[in-house]
N, C-alpha and C. Protein backbone atom coordinates (compact mmCIF):
# COMPACT_ATOMS: atom_id res chain seq x y z
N UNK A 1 -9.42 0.14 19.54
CA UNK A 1 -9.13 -0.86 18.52
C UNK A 1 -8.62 -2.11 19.22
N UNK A 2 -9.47 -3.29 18.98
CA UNK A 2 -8.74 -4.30 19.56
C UNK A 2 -7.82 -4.92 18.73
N UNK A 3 -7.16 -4.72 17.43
CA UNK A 3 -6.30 -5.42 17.01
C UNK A 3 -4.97 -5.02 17.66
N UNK A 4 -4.02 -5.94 18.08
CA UNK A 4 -2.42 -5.71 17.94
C UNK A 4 -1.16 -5.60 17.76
N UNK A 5 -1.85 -5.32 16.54
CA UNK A 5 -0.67 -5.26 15.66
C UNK A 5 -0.03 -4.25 15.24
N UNK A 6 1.19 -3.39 15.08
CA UNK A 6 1.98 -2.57 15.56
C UNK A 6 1.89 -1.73 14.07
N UNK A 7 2.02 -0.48 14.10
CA UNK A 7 2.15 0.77 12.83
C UNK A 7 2.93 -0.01 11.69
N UNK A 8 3.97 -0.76 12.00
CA UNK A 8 4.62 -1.35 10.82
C UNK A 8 4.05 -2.20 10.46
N UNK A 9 3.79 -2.77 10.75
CA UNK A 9 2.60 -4.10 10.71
C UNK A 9 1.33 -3.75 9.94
N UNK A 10 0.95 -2.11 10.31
CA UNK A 10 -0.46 -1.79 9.14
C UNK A 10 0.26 -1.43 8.07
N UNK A 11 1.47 -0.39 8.21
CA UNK A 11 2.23 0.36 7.08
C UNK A 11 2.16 -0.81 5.44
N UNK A 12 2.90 -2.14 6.17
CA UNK A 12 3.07 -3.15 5.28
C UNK A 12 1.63 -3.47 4.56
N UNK A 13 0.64 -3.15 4.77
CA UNK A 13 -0.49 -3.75 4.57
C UNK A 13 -1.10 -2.23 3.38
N UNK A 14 -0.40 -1.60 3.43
CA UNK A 14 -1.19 -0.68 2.90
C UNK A 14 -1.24 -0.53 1.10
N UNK A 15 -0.47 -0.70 0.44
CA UNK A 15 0.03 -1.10 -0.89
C UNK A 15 -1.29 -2.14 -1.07
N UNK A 16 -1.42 -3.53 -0.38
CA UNK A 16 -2.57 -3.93 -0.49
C UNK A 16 -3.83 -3.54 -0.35
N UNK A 17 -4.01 -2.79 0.60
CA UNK A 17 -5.21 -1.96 0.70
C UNK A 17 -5.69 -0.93 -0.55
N UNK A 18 -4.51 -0.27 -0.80
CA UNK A 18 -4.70 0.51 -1.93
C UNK A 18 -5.27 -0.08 -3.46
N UNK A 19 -4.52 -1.16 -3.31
CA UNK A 19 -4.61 -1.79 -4.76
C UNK A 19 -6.46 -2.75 -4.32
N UNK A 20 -6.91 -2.51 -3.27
CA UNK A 20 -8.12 -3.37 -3.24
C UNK A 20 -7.97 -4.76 -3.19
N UNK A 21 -7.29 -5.38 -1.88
CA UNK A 21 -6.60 -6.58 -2.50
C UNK A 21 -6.75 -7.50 -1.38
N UNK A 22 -7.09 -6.56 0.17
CA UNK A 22 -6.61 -7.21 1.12
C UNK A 22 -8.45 -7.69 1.47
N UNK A 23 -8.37 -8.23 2.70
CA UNK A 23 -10.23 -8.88 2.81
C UNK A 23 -10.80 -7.42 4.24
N UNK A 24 -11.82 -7.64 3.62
CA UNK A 24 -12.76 -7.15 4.33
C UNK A 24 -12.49 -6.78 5.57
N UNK A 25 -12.09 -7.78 6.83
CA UNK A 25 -11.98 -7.17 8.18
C UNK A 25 -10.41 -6.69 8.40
N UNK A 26 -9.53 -6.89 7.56
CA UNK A 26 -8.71 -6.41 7.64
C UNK A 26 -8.32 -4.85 7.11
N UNK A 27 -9.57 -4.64 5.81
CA UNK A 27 -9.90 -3.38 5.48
C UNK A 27 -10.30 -2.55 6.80
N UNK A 28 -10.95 -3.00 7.20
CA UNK A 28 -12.17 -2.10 8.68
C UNK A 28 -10.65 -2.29 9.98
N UNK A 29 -10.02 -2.86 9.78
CA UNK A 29 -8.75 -2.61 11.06
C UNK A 29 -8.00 -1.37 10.37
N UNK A 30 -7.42 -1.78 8.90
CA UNK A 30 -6.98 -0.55 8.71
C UNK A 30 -7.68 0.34 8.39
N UNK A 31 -8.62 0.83 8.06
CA UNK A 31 -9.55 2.20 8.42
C UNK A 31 -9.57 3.20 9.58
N UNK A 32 -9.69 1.77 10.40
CA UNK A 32 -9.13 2.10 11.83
C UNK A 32 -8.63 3.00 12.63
N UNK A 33 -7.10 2.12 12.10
CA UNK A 33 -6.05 2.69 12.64
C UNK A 33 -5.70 3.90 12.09
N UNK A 34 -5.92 3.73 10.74
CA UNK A 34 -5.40 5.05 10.21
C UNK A 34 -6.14 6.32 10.83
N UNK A 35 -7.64 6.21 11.30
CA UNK A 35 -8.62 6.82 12.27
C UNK A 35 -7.35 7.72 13.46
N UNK A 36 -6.85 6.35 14.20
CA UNK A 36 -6.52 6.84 15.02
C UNK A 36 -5.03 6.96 15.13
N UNK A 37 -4.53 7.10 14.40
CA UNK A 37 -2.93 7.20 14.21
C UNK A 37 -2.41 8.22 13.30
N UNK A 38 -2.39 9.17 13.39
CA UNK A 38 -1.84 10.50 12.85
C UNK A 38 -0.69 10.24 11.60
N UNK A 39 0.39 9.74 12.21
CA UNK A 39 1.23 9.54 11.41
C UNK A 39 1.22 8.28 10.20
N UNK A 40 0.62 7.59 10.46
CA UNK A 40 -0.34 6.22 9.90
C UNK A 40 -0.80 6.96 8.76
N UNK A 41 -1.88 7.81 9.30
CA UNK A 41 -2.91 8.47 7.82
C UNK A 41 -1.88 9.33 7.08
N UNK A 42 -0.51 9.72 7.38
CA UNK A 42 0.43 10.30 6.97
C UNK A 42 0.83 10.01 5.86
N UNK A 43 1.43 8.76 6.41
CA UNK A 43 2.14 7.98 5.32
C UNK A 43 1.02 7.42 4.49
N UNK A 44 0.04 7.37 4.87
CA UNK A 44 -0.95 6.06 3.71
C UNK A 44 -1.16 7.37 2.62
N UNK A 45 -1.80 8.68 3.48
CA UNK A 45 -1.37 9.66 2.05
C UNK A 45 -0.72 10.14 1.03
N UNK A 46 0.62 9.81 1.55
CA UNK A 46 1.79 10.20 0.73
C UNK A 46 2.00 8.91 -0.34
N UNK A 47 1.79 7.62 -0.19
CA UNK A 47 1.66 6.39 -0.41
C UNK A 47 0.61 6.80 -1.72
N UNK A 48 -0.55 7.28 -1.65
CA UNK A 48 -1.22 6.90 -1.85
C UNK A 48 -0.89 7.94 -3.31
N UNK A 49 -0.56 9.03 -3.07
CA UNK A 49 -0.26 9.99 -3.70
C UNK A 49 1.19 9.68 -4.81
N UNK A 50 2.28 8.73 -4.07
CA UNK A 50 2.96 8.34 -4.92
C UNK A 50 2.83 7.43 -5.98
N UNK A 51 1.67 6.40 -5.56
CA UNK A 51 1.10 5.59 -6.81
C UNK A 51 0.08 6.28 -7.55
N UNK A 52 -0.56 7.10 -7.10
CA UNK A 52 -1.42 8.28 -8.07
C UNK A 52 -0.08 8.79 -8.81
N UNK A 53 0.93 9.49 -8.62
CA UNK A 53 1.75 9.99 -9.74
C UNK A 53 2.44 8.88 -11.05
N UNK A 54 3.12 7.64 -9.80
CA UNK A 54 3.72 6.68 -10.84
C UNK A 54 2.74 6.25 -11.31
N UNK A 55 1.63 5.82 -11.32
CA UNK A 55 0.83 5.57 -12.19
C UNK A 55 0.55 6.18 -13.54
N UNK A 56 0.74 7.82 -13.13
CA UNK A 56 -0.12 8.51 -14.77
C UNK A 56 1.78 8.29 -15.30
N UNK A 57 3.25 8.24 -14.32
CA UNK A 57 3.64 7.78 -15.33
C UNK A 57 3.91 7.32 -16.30
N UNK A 58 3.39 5.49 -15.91
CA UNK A 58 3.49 4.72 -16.71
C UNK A 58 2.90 4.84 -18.49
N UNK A 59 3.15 4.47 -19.13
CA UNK A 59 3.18 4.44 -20.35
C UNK A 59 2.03 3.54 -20.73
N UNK A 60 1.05 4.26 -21.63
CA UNK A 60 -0.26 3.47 -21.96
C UNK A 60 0.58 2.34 -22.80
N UNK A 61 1.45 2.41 -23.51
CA UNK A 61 1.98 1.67 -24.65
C UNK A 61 2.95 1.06 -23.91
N UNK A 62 2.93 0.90 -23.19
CA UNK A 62 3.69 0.04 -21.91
C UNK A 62 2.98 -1.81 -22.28
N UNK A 63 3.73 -2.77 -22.57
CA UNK A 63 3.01 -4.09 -22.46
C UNK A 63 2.05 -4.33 -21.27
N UNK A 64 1.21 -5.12 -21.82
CA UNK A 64 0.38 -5.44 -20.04
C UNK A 64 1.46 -6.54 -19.29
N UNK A 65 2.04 -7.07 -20.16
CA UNK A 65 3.18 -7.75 -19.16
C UNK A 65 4.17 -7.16 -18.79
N UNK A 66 4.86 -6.46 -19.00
CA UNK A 66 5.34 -5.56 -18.55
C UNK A 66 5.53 -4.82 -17.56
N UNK A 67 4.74 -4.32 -17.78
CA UNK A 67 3.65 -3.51 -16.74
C UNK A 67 3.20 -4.42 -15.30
N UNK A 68 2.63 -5.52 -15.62
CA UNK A 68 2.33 -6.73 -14.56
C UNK A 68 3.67 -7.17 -13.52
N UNK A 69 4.95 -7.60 -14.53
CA UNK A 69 6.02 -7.47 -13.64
C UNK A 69 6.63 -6.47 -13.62
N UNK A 70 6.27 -5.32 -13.64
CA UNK A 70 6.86 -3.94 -12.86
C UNK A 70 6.34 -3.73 -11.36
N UNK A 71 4.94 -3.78 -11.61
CA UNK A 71 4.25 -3.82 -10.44
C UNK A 71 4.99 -5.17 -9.50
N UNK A 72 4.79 -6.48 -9.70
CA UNK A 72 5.04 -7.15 -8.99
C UNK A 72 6.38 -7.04 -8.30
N UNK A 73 7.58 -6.43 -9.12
CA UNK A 73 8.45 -6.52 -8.44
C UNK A 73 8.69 -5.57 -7.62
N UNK A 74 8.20 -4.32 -7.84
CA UNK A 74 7.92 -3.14 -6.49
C UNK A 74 7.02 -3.72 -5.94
N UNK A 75 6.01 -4.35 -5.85
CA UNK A 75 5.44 -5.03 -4.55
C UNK A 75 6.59 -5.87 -3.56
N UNK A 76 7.02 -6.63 -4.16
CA UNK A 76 8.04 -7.38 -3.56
C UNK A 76 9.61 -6.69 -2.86
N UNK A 77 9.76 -5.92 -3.71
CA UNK A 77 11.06 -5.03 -3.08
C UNK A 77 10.51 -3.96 -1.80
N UNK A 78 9.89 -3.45 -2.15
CA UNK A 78 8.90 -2.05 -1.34
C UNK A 78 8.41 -2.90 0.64
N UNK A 79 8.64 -4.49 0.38
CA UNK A 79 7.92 -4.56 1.14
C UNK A 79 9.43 -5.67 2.30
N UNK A 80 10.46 -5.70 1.73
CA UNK A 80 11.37 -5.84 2.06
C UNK A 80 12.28 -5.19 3.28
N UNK A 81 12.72 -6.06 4.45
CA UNK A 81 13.23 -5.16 5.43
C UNK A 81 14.90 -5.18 5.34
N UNK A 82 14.83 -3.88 5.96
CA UNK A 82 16.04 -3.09 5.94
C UNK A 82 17.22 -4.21 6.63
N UNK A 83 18.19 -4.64 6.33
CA UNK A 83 19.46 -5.46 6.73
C UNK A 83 20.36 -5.05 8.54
């Protein structure tokens, strides 16, 4: 892989990936890595698996706005570093 950019560096990227959000060659880097990084495909599973659950959480009768800034603000907190 010639990109170099470090496990935290994809980790952060992955919420976007999931949601279908990020572009194209940055999709095919993280494909990648997750290829070759054990603990990488780890976490993107568990990730992936926790928005598969909070999702069927959420409440159909939930507002779409609502709902819109729920998401946004766990995007924004989730992606926040530690002090």
């Amino acid at each position: 892989m010639s990109d170099k950019r470090t496990c935290q560096q994809f980790c952060q990227m992955l919420s976007d990936y999931l949601d279908g959000s990020v572009e194209l060659t940055d999709c095919r880097l993280i494909e990648e890595h997750l290829d070759a990084c054990p603990p990488c495909a780890m976490f993107y599973e568990s990730l992936k698996t926790t928005v598969f659950v909070c999702g069927k959480g959420l409440s159909e009768d939930m507002p779409p706005e609502v709902r819109s800034r729920l998401r946004q603000f766990l995007r924004e907190h989730c992606r926040k570093e530690d002090p």
